[in-house]
N, C-alpha and C. Protein backbone atom coordinates (compact mmCIF):
# COMPACT_ATOMS: atom_id res chain seq x y z
N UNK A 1 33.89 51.20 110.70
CA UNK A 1 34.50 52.43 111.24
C UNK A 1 35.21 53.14 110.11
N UNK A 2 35.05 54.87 110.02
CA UNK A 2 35.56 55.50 108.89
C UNK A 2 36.94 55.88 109.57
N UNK A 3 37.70 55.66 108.47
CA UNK A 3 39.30 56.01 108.98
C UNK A 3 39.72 57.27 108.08
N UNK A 4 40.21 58.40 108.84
CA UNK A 4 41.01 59.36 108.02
C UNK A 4 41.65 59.40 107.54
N UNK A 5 41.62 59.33 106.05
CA UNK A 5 43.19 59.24 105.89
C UNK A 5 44.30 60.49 105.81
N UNK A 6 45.28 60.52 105.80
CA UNK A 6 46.51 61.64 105.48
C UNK A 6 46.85 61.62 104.45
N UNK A 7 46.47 63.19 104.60
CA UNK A 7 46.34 64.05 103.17
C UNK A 7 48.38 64.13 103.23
N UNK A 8 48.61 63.68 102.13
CA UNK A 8 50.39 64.00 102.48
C UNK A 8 50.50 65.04 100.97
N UNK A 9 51.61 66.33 101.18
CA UNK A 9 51.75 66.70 100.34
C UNK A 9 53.17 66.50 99.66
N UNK A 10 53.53 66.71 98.48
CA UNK A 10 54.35 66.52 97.72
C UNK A 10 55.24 67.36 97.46
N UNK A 11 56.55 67.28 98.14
CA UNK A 11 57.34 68.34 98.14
C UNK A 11 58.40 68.60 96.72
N UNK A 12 58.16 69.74 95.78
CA UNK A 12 58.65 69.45 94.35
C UNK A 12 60.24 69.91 95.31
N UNK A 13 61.33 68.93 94.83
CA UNK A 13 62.82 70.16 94.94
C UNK A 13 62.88 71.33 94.41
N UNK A 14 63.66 71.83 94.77
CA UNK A 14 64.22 72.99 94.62
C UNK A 14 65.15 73.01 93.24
N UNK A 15 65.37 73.89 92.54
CA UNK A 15 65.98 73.63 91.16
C UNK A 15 67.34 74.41 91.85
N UNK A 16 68.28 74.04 91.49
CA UNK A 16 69.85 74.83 91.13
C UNK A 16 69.94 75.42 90.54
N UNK A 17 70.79 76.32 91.00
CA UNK A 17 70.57 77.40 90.18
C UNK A 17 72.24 77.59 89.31
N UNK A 18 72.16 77.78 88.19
CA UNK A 18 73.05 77.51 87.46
C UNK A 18 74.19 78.80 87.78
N UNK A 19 75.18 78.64 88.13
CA UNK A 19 76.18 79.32 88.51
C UNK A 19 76.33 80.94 87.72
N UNK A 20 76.07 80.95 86.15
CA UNK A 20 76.54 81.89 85.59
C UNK A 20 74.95 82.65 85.51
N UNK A 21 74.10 82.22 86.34
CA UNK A 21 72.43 82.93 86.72
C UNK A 21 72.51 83.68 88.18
N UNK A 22 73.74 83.20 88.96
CA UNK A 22 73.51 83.75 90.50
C UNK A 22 74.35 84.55 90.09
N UNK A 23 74.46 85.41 91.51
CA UNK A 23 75.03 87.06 91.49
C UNK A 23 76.06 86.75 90.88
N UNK A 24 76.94 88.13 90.10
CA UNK A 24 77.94 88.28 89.72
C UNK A 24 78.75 88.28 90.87
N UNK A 25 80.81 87.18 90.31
CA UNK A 25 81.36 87.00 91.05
C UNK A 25 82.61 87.35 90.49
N UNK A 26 83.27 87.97 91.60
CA UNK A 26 84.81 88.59 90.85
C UNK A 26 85.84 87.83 91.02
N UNK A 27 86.42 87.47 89.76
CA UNK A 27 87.48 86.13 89.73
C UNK A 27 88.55 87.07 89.42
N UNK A 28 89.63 86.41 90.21
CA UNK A 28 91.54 86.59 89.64
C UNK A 28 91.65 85.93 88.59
N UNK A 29 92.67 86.18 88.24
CA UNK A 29 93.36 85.46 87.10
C UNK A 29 94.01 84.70 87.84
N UNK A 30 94.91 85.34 88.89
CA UNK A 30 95.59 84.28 89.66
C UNK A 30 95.92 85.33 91.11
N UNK A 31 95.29 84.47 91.74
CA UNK A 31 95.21 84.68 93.07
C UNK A 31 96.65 85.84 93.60
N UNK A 32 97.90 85.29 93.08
CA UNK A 32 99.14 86.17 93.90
C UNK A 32 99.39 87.29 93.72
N UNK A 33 97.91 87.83 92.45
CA UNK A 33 97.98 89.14 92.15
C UNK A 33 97.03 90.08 93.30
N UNK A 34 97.02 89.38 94.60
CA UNK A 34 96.52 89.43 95.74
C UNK A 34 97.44 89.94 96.66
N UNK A 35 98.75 89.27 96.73
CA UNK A 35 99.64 89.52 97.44
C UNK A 35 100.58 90.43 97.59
N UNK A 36 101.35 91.02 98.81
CA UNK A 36 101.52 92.31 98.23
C UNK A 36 103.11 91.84 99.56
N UNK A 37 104.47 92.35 99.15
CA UNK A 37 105.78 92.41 99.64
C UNK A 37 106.23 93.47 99.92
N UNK A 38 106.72 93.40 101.05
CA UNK A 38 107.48 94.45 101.33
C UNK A 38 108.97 94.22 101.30
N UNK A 39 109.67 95.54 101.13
CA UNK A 39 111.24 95.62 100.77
C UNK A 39 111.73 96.85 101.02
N UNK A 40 112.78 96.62 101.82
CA UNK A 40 113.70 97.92 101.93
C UNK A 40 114.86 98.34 100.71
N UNK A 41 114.69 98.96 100.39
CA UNK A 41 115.94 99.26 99.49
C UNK A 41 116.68 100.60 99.51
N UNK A 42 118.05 100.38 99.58
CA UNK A 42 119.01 101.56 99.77
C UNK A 42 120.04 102.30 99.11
N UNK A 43 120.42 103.65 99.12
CA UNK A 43 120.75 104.64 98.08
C UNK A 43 121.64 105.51 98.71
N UNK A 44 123.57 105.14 98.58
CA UNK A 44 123.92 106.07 99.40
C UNK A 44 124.21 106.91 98.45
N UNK A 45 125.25 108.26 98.94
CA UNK A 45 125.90 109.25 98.43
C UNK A 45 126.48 110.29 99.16
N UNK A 46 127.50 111.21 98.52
CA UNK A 46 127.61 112.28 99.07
C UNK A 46 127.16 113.72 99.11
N UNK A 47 127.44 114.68 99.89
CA UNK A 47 127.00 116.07 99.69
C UNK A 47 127.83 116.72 99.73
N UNK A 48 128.67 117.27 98.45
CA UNK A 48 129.52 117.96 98.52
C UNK A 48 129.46 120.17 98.11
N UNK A 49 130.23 120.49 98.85
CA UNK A 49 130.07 122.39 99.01
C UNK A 49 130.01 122.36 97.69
N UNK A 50 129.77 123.11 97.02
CA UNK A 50 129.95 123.81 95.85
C UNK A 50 131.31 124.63 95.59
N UNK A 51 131.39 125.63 94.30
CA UNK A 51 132.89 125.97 94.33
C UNK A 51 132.87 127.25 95.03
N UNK A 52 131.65 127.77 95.38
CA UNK A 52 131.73 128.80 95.80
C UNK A 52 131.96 128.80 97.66
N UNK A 53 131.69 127.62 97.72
CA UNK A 53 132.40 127.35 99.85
C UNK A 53 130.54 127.18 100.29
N UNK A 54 129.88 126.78 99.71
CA UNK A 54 128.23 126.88 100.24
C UNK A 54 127.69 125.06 100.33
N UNK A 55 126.56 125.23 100.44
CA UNK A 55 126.00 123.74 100.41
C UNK A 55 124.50 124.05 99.49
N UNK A 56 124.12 123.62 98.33
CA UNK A 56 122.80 124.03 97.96
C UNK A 56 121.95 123.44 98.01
N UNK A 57 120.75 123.86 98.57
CA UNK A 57 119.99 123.45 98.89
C UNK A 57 119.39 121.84 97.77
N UNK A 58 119.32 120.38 98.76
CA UNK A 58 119.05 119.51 98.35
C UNK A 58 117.52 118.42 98.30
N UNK A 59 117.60 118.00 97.41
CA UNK A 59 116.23 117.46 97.66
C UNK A 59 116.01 115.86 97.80
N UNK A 60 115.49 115.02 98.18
CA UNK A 60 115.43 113.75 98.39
C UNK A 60 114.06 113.41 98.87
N UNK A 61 113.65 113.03 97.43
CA UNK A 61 111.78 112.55 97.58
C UNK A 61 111.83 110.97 96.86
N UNK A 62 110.71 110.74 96.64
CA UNK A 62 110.41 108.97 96.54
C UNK A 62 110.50 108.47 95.26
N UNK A 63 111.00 109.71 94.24
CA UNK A 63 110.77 109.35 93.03
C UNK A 63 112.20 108.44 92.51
N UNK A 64 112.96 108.74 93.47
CA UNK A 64 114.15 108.31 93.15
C UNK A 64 114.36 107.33 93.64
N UNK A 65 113.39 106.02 94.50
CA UNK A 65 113.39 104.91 94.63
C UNK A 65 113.96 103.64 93.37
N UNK A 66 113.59 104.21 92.33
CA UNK A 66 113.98 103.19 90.95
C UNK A 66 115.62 103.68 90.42
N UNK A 67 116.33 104.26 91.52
CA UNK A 67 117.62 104.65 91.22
C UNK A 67 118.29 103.58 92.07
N UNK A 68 117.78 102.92 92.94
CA UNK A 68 118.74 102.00 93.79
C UNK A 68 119.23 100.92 93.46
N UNK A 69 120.07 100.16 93.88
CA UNK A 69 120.51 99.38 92.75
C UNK A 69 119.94 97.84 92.52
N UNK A 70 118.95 97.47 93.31
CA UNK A 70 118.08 96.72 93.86
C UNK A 70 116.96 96.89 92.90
N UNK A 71 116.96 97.84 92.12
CA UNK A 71 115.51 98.23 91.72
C UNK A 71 115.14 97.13 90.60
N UNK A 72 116.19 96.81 90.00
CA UNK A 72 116.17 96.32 88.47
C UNK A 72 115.25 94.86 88.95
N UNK A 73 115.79 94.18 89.76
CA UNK A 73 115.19 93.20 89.82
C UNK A 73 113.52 93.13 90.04
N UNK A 74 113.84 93.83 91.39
CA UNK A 74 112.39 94.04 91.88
C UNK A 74 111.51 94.59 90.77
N UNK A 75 111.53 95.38 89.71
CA UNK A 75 110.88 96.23 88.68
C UNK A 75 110.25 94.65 87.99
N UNK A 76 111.37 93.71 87.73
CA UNK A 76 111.13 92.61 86.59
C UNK A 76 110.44 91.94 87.21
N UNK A 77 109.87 91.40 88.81
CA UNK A 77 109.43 90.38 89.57
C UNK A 77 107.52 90.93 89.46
N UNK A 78 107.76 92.35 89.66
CA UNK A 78 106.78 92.82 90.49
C UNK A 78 106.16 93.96 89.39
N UNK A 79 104.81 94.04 89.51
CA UNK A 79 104.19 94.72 88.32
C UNK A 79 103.83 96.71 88.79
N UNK A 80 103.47 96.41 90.36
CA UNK A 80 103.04 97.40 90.72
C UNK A 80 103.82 97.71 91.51
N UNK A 81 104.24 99.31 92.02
CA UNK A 81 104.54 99.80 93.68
C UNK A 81 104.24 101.33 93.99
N UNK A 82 104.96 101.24 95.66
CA UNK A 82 104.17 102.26 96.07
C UNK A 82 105.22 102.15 97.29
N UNK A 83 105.71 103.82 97.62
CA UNK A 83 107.00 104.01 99.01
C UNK A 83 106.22 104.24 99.55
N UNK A 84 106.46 103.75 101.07
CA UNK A 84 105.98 103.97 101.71
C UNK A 84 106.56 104.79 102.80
N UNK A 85 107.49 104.57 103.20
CA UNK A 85 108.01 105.59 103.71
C UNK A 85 109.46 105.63 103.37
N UNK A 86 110.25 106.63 103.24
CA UNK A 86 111.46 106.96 102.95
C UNK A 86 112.70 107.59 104.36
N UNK A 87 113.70 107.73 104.60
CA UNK A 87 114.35 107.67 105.69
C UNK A 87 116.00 107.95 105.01
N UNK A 88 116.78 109.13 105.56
CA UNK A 88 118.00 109.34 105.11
C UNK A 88 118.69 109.12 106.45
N UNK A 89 119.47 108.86 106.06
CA UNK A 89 120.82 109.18 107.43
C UNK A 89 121.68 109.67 107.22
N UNK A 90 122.29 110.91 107.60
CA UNK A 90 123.77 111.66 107.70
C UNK A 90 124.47 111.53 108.29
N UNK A 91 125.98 111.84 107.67
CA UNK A 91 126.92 111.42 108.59
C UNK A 91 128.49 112.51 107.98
N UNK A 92 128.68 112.98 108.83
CA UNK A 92 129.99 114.53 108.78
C UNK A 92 131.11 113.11 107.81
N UNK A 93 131.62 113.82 107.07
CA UNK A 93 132.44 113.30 106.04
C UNK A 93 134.25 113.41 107.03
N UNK A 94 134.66 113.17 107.90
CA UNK A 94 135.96 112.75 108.78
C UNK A 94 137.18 112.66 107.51
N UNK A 95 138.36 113.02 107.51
CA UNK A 95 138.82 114.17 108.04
C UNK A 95 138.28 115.16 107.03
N UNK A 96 137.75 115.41 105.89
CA UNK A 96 137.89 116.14 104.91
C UNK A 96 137.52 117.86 105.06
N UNK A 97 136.36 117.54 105.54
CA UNK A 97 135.08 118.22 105.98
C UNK A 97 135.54 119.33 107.13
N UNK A 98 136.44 118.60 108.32
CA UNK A 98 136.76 119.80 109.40
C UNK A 98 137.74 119.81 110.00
N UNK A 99 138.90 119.14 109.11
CA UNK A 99 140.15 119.29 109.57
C UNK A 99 141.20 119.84 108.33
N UNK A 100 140.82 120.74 107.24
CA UNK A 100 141.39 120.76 106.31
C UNK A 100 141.02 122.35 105.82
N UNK A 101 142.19 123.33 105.48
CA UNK A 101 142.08 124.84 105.03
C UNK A 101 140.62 125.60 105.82
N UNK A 102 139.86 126.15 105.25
CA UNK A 102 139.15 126.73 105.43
C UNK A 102 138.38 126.33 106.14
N UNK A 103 137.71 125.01 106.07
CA UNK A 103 136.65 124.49 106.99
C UNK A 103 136.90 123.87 107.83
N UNK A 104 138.16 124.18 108.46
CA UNK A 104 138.51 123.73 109.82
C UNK A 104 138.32 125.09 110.30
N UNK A 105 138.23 126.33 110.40
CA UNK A 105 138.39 127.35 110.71
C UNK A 105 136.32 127.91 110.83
N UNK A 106 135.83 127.67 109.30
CA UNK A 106 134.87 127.93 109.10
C UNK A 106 133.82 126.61 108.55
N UNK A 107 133.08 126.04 109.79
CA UNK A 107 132.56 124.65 109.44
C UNK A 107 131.02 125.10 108.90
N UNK A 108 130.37 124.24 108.66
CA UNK A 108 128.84 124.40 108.01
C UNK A 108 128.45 125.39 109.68
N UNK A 109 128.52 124.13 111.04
CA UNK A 109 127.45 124.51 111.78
C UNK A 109 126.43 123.63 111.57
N UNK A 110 125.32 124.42 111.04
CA UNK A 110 124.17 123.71 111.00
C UNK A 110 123.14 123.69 109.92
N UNK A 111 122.53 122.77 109.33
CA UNK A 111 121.56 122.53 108.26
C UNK A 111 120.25 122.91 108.57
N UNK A 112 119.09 123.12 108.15
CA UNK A 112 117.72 122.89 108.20
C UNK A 112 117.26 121.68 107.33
N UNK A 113 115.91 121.10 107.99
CA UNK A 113 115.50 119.84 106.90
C UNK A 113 113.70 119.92 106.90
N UNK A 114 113.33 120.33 106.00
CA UNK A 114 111.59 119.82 105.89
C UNK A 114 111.37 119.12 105.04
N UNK A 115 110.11 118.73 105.25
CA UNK A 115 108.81 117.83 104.34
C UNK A 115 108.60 118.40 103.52
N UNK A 116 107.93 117.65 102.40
CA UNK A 116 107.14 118.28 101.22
C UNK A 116 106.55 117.36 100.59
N UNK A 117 105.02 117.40 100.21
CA UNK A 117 104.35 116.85 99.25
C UNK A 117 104.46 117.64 97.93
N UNK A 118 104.73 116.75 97.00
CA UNK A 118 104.21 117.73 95.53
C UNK A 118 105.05 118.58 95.14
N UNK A 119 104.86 119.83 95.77
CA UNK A 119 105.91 120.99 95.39
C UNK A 119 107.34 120.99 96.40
N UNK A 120 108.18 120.62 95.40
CA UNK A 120 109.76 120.71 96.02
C UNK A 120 110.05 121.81 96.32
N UNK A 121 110.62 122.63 97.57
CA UNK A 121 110.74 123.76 98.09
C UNK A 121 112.61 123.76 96.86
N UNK A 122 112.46 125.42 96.67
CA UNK A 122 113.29 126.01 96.10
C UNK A 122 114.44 126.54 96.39
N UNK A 123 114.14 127.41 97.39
CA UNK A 123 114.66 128.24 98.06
C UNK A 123 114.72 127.90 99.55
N UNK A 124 116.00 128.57 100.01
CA UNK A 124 115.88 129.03 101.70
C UNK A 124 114.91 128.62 102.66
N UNK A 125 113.97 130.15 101.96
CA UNK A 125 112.79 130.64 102.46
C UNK A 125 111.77 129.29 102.51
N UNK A 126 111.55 128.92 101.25
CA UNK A 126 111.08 127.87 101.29
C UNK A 126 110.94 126.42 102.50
N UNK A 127 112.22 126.41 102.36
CA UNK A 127 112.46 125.02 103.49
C UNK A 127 112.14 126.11 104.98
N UNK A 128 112.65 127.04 104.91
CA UNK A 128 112.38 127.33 106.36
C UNK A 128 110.44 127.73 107.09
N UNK A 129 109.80 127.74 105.87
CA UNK A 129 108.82 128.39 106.21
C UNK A 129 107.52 127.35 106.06
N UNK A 130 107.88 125.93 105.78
CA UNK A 130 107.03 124.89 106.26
C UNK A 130 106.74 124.39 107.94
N UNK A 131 105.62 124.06 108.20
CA UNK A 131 105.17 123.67 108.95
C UNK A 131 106.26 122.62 110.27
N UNK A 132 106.76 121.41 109.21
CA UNK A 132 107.55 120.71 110.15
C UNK A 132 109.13 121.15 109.80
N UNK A 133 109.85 121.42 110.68
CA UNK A 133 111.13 121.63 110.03
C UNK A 133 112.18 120.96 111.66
N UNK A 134 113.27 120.94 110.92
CA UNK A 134 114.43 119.95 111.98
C UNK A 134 115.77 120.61 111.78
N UNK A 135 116.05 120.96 112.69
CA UNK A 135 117.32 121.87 112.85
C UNK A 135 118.37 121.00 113.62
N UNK A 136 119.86 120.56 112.82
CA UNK A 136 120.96 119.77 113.63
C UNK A 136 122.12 120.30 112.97
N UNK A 137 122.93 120.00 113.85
CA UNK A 137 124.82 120.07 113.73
C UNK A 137 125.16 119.23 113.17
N UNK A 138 125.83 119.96 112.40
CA UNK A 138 126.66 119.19 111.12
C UNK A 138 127.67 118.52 111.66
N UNK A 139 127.81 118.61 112.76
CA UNK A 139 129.50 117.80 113.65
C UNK A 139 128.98 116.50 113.69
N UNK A 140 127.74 116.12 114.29
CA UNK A 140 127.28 114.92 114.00
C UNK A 140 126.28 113.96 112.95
N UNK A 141 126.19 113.10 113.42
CA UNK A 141 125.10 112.13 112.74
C UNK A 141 123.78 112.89 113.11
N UNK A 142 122.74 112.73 111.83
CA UNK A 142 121.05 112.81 111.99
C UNK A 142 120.49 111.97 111.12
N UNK A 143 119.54 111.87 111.09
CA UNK A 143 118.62 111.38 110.29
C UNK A 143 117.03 112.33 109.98
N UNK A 144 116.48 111.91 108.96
CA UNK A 144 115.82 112.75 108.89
C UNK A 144 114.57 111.71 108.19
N UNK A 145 112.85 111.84 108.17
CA UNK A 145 112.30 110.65 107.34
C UNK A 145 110.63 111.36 106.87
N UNK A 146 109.96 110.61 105.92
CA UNK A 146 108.80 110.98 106.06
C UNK A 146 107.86 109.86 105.28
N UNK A 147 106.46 109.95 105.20
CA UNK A 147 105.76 108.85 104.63
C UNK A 147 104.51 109.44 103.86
N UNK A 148 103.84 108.14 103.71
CA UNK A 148 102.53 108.38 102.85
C UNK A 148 101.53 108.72 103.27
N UNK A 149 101.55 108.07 104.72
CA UNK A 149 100.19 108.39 105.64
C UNK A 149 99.18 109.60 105.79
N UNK A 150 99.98 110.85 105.03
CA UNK A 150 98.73 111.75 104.89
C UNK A 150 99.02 112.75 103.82
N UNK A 151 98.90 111.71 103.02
CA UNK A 151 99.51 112.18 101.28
C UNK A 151 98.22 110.94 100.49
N UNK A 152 97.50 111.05 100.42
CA UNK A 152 95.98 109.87 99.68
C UNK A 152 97.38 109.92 98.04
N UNK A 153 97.40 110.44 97.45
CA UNK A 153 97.94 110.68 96.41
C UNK A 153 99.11 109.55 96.48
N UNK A 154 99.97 109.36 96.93
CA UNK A 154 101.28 108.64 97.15
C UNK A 154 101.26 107.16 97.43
N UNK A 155 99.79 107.34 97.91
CA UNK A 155 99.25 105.41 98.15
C UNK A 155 98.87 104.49 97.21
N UNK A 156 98.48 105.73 96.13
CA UNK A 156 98.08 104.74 94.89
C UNK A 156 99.55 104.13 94.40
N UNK A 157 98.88 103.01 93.46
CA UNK A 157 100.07 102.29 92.98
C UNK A 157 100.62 102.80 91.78
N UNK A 158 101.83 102.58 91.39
CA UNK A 158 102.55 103.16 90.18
C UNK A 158 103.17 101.54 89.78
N UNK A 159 102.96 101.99 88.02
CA UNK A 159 103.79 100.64 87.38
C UNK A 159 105.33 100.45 87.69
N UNK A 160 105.53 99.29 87.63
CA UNK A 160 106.92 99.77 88.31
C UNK A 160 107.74 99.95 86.41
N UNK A 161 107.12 99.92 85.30
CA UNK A 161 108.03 100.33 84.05
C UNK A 161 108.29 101.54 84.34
N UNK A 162 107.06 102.68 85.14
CA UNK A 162 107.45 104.19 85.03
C UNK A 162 107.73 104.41 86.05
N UNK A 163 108.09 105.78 86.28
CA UNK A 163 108.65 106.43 87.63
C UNK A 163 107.54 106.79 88.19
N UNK A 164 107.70 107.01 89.78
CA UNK A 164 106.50 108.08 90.48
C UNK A 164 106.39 109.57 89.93
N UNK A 165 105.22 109.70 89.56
CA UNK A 165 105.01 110.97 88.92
C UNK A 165 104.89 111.91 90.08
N UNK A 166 104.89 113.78 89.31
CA UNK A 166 105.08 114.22 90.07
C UNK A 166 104.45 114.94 91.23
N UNK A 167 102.43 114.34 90.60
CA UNK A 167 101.47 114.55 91.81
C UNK A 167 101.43 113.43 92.93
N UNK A 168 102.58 112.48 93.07
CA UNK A 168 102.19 111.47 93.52
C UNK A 168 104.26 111.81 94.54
N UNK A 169 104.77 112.97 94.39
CA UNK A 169 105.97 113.37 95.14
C UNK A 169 105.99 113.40 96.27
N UNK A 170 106.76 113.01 97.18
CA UNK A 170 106.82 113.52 98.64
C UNK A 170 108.46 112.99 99.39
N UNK A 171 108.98 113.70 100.01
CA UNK A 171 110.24 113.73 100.72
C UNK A 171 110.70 114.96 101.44
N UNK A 172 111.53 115.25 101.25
CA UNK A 172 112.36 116.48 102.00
C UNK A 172 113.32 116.91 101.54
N UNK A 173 113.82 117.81 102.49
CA UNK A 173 114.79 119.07 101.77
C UNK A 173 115.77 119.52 102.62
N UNK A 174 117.04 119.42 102.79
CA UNK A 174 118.07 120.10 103.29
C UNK A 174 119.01 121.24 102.89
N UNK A 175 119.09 122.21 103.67
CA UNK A 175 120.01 123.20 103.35
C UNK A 175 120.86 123.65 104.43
N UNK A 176 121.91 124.38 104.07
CA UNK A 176 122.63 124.82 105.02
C UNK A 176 122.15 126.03 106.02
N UNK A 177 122.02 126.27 107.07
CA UNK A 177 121.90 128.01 107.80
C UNK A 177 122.55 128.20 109.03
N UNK A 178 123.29 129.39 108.79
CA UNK A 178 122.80 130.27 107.76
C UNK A 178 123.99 130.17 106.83
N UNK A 179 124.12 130.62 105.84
CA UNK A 179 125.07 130.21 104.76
C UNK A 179 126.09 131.33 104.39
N UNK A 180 126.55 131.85 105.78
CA UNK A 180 127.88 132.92 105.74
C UNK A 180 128.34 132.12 107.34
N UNK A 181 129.67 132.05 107.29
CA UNK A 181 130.42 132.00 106.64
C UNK A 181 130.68 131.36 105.34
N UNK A 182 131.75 131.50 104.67
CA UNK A 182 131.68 130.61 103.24
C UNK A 182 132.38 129.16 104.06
N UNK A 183 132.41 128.01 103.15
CA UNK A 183 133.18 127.24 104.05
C UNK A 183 134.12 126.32 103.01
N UNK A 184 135.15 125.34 103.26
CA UNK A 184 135.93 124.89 102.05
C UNK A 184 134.66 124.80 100.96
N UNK A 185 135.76 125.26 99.76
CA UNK A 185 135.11 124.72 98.30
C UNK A 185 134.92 123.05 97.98
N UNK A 186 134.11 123.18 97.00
CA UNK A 186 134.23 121.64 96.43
C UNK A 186 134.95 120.73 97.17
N UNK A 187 134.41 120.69 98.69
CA UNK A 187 134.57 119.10 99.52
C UNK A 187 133.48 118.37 100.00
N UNK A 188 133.54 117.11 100.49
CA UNK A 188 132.61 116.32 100.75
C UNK A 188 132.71 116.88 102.24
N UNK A 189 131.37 116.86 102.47
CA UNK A 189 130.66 117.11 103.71
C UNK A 189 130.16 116.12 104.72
N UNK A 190 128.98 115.69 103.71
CA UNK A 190 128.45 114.56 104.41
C UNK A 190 128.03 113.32 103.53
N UNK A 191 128.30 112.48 104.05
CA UNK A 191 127.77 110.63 103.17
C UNK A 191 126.47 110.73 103.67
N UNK A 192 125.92 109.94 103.01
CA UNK A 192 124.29 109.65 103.68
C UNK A 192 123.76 108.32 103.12
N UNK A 193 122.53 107.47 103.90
CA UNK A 193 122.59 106.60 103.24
C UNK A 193 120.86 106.95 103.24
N UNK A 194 120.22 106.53 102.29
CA UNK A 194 118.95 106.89 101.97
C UNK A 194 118.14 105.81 101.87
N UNK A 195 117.22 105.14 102.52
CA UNK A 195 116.05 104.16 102.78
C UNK A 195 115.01 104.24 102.62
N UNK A 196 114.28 103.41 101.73
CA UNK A 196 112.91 103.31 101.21
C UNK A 196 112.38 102.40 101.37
N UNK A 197 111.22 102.24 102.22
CA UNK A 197 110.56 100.88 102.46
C UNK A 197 108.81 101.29 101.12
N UNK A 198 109.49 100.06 100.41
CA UNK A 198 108.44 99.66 99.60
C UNK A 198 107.82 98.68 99.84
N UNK A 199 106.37 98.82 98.66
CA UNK A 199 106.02 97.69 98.69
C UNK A 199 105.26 97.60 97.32
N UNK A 200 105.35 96.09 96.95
CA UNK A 200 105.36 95.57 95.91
C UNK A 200 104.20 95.08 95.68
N UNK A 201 103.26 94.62 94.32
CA UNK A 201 102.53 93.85 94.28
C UNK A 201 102.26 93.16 92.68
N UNK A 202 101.51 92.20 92.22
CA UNK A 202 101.39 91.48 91.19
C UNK A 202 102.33 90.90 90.65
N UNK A 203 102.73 89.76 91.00
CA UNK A 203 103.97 89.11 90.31
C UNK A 203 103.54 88.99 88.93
N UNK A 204 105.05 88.92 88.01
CA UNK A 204 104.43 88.80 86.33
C UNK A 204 104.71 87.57 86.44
């Protein structure tokens, strides 16, 4: 009797493929240059009339984040950043402000406050003739805030050795209106405390 035999075939392996032959692969140096912190940091001060009895028009944008006193450290830890959003708070300066000569008689009233990317409003006209604007009494507390979210420019990262440059600006602007009567000279008005939520990245 003829028997069939089985044909068996011979399976060669498969070769490996040597690591620096397969696709290109993107390595860290070290991974925590991955990681990214967030931090609030804060900046008070005052706003004081001028000598002429006025308030002039003020500005408060993100560049002045590396003025806080917090900054030094964070600058030495952290290689990169980027504000993300910024946030003031006001507050009427008690007794100075409206119980004293003239500006008990003749008080601010009331401020205007807008946004701005890029170009810092100058003038008046300026703050009054943007898009978002916020009108409050100087008798009390406000706050006032703005962010990056539709500023592409402001998201990129900045070294933290240099400052935010000035295509990469954004904050706001307060002034007094309307700005007659005159009101005391050279007094404090209002304290404020000014908040910046950053965030950090690449530890050195």
């Amino acid at each position: 009797m003829k028997h069939n035999a089985r044909k068996t075939t011979r399976r060669t392996p498969k070769r490996s493929v040597p690591i620096n032959q397969s696709m290109p692969l993107k390595l860290y140096k070290d991974l925590r240059d991955l990681r990214t912190v967030s931090r609030v940091l804060r900046l008070s001060g005052v706003i004081n009339s001028t000598a002429g009895g006025d308030i002039s028009i003020l500005a408060f944008n993100s560049a002045t984040v590396n003025t806080t006193p917090d900054w030094a450290n964070f600058s030495q830890e952290f290689q990169e950043y980027r504000v993300r959003n910024m946030r003031t708070v006001f507050s009427p300066c008690y007794p100075d402000a409206y119980q004293s000569g003239v500006a008990s008689t003749n008080p601010c009233g009331m401020v205007a406050l807008s946004r701005f990317w890029v170009h810092v409003p100058t003038t008046a006209s300026n703050v009054l003739q943007e898009a978002v604007i916020k009108f409050s009494s100087t008798g009390r507390s406000f706050s006032f805030d703005n962010n990056y979210s539709s500023f592409p420019n402001a998201q990129l990262w900045t070294d933290t050795t240099s400052g935010v440059t000035a295509d990469k600006y954004y904050g706001y602007s307060i002034i007094r209106v309307p700005n007659t009567p005159l009101i005391g000279a050279s007094t404090a008005y209002f304290g404020y405390v000014q908040e910046f939520d950053v965030e950090f990245r690449a530890p050195r």
